[in-house]
Structure formats: structure tokens, C-alpha cells
PDB file of N, CA and C in Angstrom:
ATOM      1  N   UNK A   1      76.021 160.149-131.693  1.00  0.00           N
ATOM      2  CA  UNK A   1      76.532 158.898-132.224  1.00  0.00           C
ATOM      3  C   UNK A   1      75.448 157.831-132.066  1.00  0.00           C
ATOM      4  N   UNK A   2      75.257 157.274-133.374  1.00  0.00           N
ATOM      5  CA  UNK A   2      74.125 156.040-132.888  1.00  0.00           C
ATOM      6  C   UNK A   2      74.804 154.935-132.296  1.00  0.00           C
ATOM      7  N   UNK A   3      74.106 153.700-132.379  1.00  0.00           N
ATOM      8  CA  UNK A   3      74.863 152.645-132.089  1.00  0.00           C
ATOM      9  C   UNK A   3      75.814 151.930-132.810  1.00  0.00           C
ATOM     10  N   UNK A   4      75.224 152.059-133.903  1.00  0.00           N
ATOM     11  CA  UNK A   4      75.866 151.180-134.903  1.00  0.00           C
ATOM     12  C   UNK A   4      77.593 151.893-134.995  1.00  0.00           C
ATOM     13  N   UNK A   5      77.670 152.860-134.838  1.00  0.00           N
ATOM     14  CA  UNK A   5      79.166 154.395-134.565  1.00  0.00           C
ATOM     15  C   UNK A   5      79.616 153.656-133.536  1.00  0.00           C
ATOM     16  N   UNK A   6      78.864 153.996-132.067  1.00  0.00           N
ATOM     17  CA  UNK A   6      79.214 153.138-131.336  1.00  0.00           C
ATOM     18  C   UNK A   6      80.152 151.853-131.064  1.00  0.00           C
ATOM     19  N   UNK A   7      79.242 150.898-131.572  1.00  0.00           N
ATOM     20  CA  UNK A   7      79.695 149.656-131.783  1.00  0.00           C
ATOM     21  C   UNK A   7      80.776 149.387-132.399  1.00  0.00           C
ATOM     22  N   UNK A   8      80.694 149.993-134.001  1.00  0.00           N
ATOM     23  CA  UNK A   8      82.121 150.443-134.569  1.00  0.00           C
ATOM     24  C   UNK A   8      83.400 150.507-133.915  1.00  0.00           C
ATOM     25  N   UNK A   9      83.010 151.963-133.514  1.00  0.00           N
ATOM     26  CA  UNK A   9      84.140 152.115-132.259  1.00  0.00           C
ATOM     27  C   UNK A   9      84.708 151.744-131.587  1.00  0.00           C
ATOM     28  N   UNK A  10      84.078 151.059-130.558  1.00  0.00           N
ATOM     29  CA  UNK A  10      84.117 150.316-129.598  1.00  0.00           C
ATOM     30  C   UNK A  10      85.076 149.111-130.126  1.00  0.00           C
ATOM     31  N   UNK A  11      84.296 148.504-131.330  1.00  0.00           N
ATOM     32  CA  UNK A  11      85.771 147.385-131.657  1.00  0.00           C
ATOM     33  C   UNK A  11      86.861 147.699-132.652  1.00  0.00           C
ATOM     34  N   UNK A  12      87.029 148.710-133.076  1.00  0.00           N
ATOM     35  CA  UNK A  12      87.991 148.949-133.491  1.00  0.00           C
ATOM     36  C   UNK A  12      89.379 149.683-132.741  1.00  0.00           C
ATOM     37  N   UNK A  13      88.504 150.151-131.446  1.00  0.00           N
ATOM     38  CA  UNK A  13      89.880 150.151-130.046  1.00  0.00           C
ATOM     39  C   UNK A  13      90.253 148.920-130.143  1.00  0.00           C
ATOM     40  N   UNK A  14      89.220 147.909-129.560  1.00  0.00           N
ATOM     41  CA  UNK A  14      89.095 146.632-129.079  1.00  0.00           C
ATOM     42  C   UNK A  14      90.536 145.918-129.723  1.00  0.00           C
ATOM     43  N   UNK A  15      90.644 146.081-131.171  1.00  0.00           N
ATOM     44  CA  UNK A  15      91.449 145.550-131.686  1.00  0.00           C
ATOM     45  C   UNK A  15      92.298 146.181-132.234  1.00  0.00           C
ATOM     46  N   UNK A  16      92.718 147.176-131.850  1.00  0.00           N
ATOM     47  CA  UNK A  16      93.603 148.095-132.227  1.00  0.00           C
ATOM     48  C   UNK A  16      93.856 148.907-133.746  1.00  0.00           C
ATOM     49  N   UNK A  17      92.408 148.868-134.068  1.00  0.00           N
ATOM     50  CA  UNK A  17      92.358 149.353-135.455  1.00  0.00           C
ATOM     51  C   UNK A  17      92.367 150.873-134.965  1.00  0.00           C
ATOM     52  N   UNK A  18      92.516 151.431-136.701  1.00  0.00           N
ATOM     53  CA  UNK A  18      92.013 152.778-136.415  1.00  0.00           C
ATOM     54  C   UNK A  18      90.829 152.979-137.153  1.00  0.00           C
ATOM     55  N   UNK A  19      90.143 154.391-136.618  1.00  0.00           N
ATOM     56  CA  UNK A  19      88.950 154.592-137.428  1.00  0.00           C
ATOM     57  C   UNK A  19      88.471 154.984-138.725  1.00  0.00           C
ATOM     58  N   UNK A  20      89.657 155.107-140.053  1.00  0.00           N
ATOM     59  CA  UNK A  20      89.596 155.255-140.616  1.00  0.00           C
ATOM     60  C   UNK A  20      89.411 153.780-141.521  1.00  0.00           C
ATOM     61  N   UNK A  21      89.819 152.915-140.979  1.00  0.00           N
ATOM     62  CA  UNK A  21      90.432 151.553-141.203  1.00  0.00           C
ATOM     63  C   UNK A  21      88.915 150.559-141.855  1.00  0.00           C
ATOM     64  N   UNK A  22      87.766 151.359-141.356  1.00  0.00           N
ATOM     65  CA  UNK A  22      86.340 150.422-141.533  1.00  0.00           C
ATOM     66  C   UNK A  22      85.256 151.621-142.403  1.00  0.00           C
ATOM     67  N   UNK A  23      85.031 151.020-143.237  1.00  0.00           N
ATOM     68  CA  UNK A  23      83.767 151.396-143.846  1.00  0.00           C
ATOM     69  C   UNK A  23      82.707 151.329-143.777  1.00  0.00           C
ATOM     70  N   UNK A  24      81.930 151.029-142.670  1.00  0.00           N
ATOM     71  CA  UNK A  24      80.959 150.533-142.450  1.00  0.00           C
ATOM     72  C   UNK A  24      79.773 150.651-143.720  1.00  0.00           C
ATOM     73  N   UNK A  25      79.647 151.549-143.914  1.00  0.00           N
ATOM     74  CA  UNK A  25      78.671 151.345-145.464  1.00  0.00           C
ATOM     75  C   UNK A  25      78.813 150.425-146.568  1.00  0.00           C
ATOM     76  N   UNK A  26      79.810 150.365-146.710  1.00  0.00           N
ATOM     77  CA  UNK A  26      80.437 149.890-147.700  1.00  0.00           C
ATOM     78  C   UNK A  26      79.948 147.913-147.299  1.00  0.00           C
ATOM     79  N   UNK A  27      80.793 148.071-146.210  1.00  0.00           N
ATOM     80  CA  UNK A  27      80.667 146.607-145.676  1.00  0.00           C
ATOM     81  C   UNK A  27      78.674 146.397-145.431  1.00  0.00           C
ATOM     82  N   UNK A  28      78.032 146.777-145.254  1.00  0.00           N
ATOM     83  CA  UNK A  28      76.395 146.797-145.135  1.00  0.00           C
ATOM     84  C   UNK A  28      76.045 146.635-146.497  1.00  0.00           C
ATOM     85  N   UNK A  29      76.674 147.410-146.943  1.00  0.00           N
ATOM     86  CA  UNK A  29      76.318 147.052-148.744  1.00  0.00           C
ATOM     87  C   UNK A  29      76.073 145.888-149.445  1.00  0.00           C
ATOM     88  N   UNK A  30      77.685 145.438-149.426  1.00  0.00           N
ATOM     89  CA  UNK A  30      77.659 144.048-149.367  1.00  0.00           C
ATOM     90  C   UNK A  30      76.659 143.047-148.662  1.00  0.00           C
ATOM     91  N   UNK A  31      77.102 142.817-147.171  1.00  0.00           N
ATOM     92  CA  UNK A  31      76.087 141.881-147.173  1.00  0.00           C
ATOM     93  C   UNK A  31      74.574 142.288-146.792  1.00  0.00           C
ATOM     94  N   UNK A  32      74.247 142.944-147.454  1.00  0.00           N
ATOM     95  CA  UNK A  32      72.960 143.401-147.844  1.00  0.00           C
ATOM     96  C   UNK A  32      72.867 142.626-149.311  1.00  0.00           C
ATOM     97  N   UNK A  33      73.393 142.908-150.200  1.00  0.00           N
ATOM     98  CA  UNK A  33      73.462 142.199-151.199  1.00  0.00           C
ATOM     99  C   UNK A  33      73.919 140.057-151.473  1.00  0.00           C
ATOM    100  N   UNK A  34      74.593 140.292-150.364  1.00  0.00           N
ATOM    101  CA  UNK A  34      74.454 138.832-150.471  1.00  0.00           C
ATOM    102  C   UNK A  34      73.456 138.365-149.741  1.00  0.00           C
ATOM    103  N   UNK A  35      73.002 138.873-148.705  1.00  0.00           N
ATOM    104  CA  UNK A  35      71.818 138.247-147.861  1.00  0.00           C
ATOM    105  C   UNK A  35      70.446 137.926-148.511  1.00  0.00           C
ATOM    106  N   UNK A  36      70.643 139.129-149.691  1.00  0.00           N
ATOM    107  CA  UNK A  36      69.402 139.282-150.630  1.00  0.00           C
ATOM    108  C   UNK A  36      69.270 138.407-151.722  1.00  0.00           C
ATOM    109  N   UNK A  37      70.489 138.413-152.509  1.00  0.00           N
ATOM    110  CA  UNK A  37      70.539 137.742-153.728  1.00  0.00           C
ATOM    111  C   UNK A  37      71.154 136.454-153.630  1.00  0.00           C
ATOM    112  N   UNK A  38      71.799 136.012-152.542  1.00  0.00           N
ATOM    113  CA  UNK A  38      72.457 134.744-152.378  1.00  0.00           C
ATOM    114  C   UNK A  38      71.581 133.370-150.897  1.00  0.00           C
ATOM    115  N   UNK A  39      71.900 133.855-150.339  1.00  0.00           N
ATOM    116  CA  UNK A  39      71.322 133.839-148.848  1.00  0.00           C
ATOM    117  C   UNK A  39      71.865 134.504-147.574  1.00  0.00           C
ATOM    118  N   UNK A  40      70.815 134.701-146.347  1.00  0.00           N
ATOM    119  CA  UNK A  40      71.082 135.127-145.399  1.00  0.00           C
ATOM    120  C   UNK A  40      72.729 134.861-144.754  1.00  0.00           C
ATOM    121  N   UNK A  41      72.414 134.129-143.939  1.00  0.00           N
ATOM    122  CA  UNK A  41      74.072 133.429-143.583  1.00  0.00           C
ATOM    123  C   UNK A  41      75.320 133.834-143.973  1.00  0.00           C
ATOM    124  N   UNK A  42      75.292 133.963-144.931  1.00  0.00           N
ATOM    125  CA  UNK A  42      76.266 134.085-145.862  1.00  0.00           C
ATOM    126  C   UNK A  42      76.727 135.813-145.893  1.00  0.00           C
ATOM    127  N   UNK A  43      75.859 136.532-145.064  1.00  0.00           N
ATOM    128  CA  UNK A  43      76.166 137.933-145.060  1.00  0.00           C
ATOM    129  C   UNK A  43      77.740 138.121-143.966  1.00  0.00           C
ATOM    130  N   UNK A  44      77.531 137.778-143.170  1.00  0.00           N
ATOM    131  CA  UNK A  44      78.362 137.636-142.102  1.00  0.00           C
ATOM    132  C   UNK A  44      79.929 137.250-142.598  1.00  0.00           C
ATOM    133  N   UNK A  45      79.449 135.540-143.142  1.00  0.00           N
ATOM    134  CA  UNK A  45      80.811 135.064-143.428  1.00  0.00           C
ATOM    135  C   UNK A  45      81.567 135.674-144.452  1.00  0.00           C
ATOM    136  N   UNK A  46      81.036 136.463-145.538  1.00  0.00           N
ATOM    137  CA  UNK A  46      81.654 137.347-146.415  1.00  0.00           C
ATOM    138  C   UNK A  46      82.380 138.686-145.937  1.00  0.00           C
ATOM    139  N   UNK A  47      81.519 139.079-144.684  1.00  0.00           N
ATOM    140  CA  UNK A  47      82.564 140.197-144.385  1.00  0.00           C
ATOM    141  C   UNK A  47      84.058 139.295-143.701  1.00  0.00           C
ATOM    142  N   UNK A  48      83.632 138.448-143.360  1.00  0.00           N
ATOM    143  CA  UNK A  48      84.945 137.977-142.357  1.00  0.00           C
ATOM    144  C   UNK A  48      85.517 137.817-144.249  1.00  0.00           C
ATOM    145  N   UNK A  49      85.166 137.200-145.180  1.00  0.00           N
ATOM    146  CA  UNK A  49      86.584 136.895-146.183  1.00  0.00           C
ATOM    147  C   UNK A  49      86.711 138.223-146.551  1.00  0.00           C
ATOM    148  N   UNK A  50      86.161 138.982-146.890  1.00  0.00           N
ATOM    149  CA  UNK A  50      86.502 140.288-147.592  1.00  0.00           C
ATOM    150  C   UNK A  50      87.522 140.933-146.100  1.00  0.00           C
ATOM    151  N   UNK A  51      87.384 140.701-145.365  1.00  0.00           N
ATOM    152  CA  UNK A  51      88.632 141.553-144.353  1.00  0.00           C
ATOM    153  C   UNK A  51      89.865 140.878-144.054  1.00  0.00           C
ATOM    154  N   UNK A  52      89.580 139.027-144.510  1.00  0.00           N
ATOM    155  CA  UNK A  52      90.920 138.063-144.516  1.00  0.00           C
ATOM    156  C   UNK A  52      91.718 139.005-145.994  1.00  0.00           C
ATOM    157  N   UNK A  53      90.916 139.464-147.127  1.00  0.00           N
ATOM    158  CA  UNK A  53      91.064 140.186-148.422  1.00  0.00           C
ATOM    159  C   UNK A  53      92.064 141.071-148.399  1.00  0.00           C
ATOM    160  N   UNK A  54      91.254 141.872-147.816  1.00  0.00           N
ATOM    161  CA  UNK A  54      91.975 143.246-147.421  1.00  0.00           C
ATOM    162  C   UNK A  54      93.174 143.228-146.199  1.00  0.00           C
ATOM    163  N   UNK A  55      93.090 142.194-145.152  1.00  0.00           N
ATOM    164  CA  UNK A  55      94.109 142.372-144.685  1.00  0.00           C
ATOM    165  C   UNK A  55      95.735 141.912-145.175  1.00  0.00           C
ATOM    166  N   UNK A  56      95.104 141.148-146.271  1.00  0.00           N
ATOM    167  CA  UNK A  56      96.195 140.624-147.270  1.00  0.00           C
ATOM    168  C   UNK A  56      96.740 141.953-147.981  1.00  0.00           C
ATOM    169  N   UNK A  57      96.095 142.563-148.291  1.00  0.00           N
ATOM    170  CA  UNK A  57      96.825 143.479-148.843  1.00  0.00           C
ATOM    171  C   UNK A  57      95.443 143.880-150.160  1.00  0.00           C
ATOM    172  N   UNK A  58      94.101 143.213-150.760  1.00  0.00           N
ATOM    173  CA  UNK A  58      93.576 143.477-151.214  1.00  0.00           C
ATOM    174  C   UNK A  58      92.756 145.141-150.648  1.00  0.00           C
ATOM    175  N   UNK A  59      92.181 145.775-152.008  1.00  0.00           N
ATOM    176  CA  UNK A  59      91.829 147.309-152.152  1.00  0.00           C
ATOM    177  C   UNK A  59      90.562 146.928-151.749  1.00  0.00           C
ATOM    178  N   UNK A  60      90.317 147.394-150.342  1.00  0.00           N
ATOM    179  CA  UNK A  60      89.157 147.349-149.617  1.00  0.00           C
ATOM    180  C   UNK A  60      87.696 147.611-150.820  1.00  0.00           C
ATOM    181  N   UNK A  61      87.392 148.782-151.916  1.00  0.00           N
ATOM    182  CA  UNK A  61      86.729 149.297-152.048  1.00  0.00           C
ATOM    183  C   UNK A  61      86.430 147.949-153.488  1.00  0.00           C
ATOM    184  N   UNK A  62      87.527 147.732-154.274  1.00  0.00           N
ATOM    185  CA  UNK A  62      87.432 146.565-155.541  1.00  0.00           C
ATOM    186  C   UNK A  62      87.047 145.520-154.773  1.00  0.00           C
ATOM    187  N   UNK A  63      87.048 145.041-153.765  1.00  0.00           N
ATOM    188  CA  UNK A  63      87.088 143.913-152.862  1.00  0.00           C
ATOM    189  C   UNK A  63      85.317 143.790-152.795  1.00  0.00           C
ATOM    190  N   UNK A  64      85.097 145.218-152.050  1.00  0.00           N
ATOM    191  CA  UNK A  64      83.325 145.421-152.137  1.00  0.00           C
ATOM    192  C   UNK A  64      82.633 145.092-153.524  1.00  0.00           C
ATOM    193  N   UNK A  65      83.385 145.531-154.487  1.00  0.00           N
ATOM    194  CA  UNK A  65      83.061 145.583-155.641  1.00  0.00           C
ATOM    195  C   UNK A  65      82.402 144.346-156.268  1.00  0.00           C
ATOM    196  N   UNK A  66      83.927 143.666-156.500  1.00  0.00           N
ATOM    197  CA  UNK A  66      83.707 142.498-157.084  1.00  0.00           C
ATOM    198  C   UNK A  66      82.789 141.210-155.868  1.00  0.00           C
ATOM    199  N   UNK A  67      82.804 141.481-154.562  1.00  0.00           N
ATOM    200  CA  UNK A  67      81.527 140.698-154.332  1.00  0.00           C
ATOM    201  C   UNK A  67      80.126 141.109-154.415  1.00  0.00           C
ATOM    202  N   UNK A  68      79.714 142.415-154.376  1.00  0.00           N
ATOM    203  CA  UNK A  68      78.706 142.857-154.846  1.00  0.00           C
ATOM    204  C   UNK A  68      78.384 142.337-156.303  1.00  0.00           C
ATOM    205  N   UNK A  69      79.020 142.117-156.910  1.00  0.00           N
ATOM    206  CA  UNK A  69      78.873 141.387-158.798  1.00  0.00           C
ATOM    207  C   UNK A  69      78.419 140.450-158.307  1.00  0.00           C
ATOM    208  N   UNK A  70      79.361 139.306-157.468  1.00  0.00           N
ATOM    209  CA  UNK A  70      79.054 138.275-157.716  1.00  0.00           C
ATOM    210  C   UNK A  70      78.055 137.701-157.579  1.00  0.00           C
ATOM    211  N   UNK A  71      77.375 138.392-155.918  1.00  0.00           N
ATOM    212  CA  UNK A  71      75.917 138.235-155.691  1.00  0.00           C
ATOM    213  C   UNK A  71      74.967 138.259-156.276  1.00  0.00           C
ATOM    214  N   UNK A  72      74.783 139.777-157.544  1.00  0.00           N
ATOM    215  CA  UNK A  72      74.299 140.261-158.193  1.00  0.00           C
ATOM    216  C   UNK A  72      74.053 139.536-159.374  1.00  0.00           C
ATOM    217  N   UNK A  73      75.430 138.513-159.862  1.00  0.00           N
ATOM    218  CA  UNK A  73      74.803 137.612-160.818  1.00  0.00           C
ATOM    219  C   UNK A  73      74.444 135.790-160.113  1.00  0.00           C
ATOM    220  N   UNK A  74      74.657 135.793-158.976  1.00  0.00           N
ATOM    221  CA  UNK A  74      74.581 134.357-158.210  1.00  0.00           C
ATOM    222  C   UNK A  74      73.444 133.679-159.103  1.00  0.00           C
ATOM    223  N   UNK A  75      71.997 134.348-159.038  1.00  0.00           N
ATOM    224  CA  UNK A  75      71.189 133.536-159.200  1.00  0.00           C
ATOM    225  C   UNK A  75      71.309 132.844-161.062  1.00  0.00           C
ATOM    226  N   UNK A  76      71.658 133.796-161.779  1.00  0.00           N
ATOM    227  CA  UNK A  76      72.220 133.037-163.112  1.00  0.00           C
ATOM    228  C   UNK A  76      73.542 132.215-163.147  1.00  0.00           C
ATOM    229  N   UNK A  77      73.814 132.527-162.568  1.00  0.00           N
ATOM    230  CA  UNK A  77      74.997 130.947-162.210  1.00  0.00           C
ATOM    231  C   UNK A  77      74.230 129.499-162.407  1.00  0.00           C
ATOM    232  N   UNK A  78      75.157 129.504-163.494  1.00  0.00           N
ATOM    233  CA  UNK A  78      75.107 127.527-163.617  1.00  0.00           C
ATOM    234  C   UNK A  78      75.967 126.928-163.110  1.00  0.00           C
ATOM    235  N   UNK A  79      75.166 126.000-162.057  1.00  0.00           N
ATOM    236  CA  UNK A  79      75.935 125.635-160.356  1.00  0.00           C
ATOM    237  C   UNK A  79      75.552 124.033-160.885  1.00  0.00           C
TER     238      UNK A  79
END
């Protein structure tokens, strides 16, 4: 187990999740993509909304989805 398994782990006892419950790839994906195409910072606070998302009841995987787009088109955004 590396760390990153580890770590996982570790808080998903912590908080009584189960281990099926986290994607970790999925979630790296993302803010990999926003860190890149949007800014840094902003990697973090997206996983916290994408899991306010999903704990609502949003589909963890469309959830990845559609913020991966959004990043992906951020910089052509007329802001």
C-alpha cells in the first residue's frame, strides 16, 4: 500500500466512510485539471464542492465530468 492508499484509508475510517465510497483517481483528475487550466488553489476547494455534490445526491462520476469541461474550457470564457 503506498501512501496516498494509506492516507485514503485512514480517513475514510476517520469518518466513517466506506472504501468503496472515494475515487481517488478520479478526484486527482480533476484537480489536476483545474490546478492546470484554472489555477492552483482552486484544486482543493473543488474537491470539497464536488463531495458537498455528491453528498447531495449528485453522480459522483458526471460530477467529475462536468468539472473537468469546465476547466478545460475556463480559459475561453468571457469573464
Amino acid at each position: 500500500m503506498n501512501e496516498m492508499d494509506a492516507w485514503v484509508a485512514a480517513a475514510v475510517q476517520e469518518l466513517g466512510l466506506e472504501s468503496g465510497d472515494v475515487q481517488t483517481k478520479r478526484i486527482l483528475d480533476v484537480a489536476r485539471d483545474v490546478a492546470h487550466q484554472v489555477l492552483r488553489p482552486g484544486a482543493p476547494v473543488t474537491a470539497y464542492l464536488m463531495g458537498v455534490a455528491v453528498g447531495r445526491g449528485a453522480d459522483p462520476g458526471d460530477v467529475a465530468e462536468r468539472i473537468s469541461a469546465l476547466a478545460a474550457d475556463w480559459e475561453t470564457r468571457d469573464t
